[in-house]
N, C-alpha and C. Protein backbone atom coordinates (compact mmCIF):
# COMPACT_ATOMS: atom_id res chain seq x y z
N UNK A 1 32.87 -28.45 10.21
CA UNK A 1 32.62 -27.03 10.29
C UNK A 1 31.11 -26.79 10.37
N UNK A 2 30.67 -26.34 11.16
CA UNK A 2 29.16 -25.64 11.61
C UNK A 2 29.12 -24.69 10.35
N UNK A 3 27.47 -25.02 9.87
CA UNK A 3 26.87 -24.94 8.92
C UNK A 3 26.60 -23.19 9.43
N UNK A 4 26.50 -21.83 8.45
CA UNK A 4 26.23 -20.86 8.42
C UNK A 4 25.36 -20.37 7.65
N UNK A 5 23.66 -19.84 8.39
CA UNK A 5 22.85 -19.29 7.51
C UNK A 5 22.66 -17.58 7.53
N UNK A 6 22.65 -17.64 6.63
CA UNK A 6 21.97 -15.99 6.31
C UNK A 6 20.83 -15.43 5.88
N UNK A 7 20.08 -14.56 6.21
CA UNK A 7 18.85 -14.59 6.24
C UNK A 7 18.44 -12.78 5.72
N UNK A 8 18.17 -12.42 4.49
CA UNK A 8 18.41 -11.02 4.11
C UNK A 8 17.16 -10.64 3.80
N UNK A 9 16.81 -9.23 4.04
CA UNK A 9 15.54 -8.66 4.39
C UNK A 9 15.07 -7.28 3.90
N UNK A 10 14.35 -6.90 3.24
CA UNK A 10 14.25 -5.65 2.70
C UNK A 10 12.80 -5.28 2.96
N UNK A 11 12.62 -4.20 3.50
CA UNK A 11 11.28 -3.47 3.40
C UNK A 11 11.09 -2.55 2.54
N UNK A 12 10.03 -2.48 1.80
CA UNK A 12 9.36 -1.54 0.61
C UNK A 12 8.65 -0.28 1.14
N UNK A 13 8.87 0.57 1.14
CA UNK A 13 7.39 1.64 1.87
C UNK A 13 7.42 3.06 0.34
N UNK A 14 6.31 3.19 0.27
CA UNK A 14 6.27 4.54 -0.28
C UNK A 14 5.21 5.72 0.15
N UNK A 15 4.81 6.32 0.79
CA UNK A 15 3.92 7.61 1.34
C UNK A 15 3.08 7.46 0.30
N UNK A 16 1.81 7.63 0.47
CA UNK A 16 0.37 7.28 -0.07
C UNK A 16 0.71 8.44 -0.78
N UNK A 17 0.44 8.03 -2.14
CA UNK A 17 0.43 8.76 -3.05
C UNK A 17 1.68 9.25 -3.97
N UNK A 18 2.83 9.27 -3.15
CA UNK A 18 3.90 9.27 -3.70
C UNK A 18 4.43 9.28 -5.59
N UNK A 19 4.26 7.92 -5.78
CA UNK A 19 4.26 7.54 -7.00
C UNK A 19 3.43 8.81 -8.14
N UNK A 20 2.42 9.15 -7.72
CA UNK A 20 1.77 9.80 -8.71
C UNK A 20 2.24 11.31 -8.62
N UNK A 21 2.27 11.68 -7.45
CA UNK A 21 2.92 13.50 -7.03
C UNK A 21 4.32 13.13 -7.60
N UNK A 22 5.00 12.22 -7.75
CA UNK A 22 6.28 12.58 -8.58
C UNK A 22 6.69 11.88 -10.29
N UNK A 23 5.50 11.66 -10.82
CA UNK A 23 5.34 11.22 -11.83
C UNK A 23 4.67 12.36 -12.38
N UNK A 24 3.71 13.25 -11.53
CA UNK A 24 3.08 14.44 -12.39
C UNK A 24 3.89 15.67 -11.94
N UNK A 25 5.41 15.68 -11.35
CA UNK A 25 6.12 16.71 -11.19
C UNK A 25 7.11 16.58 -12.37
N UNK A 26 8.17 17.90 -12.12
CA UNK A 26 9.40 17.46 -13.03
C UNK A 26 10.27 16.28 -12.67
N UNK A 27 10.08 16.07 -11.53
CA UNK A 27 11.14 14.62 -11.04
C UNK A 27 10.72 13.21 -11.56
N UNK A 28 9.61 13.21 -12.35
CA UNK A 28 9.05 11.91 -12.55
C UNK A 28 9.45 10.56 -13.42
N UNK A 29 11.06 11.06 -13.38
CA UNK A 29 11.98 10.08 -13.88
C UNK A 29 12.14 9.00 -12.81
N UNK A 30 12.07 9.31 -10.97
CA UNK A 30 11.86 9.63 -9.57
C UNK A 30 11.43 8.04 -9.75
N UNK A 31 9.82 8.20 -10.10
CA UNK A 31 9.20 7.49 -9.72
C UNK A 31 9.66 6.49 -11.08
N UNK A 32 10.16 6.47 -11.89
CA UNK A 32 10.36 5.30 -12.48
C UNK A 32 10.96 4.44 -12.16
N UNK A 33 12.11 5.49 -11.55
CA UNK A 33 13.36 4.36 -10.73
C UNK A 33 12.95 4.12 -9.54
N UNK A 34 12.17 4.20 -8.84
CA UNK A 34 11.38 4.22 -7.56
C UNK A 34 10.62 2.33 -8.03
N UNK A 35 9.89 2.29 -8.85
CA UNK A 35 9.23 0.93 -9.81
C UNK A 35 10.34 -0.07 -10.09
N UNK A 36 11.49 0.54 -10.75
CA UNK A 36 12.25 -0.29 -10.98
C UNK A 36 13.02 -1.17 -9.67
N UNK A 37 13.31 -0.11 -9.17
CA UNK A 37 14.09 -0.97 -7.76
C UNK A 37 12.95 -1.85 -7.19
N UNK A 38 11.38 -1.88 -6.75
CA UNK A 38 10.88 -2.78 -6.36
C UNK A 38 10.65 -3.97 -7.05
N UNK A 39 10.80 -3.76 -8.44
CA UNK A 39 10.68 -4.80 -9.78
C UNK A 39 11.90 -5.73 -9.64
N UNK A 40 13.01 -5.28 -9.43
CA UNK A 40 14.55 -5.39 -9.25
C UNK A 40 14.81 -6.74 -8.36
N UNK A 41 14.64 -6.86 -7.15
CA UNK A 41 15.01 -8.51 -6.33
C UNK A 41 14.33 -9.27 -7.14
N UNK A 42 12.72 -8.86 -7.15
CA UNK A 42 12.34 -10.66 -7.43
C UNK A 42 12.83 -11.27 -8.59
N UNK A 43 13.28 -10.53 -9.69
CA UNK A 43 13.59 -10.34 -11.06
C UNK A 43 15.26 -11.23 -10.62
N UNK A 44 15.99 -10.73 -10.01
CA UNK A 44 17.17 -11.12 -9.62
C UNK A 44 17.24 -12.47 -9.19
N UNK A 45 16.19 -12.84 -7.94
CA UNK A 45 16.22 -14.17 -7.73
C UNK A 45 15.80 -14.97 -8.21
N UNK A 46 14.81 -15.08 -9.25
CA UNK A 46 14.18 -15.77 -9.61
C UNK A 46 14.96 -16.87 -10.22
N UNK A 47 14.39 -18.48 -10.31
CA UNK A 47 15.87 -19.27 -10.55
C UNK A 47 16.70 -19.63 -9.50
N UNK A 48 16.80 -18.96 -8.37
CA UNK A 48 17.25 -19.27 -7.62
C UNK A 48 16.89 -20.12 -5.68
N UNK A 49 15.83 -20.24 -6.04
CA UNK A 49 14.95 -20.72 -5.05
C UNK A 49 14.90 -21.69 -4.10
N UNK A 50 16.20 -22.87 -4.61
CA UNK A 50 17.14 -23.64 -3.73
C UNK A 50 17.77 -23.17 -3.38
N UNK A 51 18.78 -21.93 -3.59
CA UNK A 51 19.67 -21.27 -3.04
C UNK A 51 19.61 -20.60 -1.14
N UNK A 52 18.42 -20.24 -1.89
CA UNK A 52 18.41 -18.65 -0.82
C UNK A 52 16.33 -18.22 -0.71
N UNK A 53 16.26 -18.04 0.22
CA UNK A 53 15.01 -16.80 0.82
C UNK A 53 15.62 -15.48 0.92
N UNK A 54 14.41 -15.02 0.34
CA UNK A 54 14.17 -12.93 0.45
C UNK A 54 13.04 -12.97 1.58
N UNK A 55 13.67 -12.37 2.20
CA UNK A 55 11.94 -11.92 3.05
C UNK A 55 11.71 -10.59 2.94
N UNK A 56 10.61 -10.29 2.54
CA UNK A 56 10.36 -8.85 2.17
C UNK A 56 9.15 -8.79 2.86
N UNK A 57 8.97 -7.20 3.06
CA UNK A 57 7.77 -6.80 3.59
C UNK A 57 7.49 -5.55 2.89
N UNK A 58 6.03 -5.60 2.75
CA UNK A 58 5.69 -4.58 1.69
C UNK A 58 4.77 -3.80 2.98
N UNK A 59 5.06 -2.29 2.95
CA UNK A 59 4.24 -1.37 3.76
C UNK A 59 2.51 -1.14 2.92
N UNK A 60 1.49 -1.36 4.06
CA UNK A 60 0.11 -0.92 3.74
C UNK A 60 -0.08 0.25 2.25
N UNK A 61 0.47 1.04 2.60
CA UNK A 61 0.33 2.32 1.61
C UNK A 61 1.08 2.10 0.48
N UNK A 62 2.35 1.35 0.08
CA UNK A 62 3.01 0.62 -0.84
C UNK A 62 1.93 0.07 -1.52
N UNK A 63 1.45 -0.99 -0.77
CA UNK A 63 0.74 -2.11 -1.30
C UNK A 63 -0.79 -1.50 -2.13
N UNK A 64 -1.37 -0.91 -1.14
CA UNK A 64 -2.65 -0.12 -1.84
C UNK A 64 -2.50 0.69 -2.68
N UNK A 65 -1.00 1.34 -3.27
CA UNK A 65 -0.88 1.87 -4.18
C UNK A 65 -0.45 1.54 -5.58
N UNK A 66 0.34 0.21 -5.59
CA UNK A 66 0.37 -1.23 -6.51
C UNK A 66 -0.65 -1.50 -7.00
N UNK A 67 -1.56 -1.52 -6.26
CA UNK A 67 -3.08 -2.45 -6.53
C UNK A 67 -4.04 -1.25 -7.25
N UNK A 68 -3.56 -0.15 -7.28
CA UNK A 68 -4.54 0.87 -7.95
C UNK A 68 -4.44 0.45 -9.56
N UNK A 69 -5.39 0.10 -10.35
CA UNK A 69 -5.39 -0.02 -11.19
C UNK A 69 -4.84 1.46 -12.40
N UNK A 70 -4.97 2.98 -11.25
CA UNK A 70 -4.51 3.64 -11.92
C UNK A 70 -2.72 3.24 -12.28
N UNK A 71 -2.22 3.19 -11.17
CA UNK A 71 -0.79 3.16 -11.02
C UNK A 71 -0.55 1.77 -12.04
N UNK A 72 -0.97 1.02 -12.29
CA UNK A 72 -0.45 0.00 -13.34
C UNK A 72 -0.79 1.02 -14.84
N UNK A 73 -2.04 1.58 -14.83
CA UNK A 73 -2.56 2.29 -16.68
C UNK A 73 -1.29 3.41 -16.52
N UNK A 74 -0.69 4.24 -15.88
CA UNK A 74 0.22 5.49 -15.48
C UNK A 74 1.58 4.59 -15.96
N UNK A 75 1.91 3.92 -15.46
CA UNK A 75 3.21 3.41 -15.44
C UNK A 75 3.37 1.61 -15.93
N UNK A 76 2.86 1.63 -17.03
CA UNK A 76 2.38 0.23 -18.10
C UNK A 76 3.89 0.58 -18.81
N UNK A 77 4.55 1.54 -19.17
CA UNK A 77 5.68 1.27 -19.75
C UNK A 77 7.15 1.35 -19.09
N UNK A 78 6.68 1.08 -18.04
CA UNK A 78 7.79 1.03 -16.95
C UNK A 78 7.89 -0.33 -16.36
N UNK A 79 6.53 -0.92 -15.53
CA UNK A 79 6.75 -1.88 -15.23
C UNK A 79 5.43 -2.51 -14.98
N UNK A 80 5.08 -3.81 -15.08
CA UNK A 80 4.01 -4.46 -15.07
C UNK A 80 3.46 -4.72 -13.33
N UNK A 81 2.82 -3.52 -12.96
CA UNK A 81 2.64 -3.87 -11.79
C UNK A 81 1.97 -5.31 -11.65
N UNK A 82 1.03 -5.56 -12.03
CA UNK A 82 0.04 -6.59 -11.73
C UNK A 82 0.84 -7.93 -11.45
N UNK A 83 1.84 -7.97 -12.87
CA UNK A 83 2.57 -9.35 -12.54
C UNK A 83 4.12 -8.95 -11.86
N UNK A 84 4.20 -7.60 -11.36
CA UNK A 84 5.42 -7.74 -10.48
C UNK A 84 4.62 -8.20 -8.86
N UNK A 85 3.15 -7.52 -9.02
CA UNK A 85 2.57 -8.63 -7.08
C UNK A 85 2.08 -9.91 -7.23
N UNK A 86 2.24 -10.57 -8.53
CA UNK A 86 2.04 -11.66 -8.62
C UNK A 86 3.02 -12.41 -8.16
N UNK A 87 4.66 -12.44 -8.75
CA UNK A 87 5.84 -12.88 -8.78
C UNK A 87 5.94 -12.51 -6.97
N UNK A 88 5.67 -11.58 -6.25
CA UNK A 88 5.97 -11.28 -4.87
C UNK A 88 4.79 -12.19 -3.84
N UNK A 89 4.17 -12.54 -4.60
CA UNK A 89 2.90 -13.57 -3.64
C UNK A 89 3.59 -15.16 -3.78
N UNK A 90 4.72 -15.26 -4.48
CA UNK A 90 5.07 -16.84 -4.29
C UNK A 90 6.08 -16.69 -2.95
């Protein structure tokens, strides 16, 4: 029987600024679960690295908004940005 691969793919994007306009609105429960779901795969696969590849792609404005040192001091009890783009650089 011929061998079958699968190959699964998710893109990240959030509108510059995003994160913070709905963290300083009433919806800013929004942006927690917004953190969590990107926190969410690598967390899942991890351990699993013989198994299976994620290929992910993180959008420009995503990414520069991760890296704001504000957005890690804002949302430190939600999720560890710094070492969730660490865990995404292996």
């Amino acid at each position: 029987m011929a061998e079958i691969y699968h190959a699964l793919g998710l893109n990240m994007h959030q509108p510059l600024g995003n994160l913070i306009a709905l963290h300083n609105s009433d919806e800013s429960w929004e942006a927690k679960q917004i953190l969590w779901c990107y926190d969410r795969p690598i967390r899942m696969l991890e351990g699993y690295e013989d198994v299976a590849r994620l290929h992910i792609g993180i959008s420009g404005t995503l990414l520069k908004q991760l890296e704001d040192p504000a957005i890690s001091e804002t949302f430190d009890d939600v999720v560890d940005v710094e070492d969730l783009l660490d865990r995404y650089k292996l």
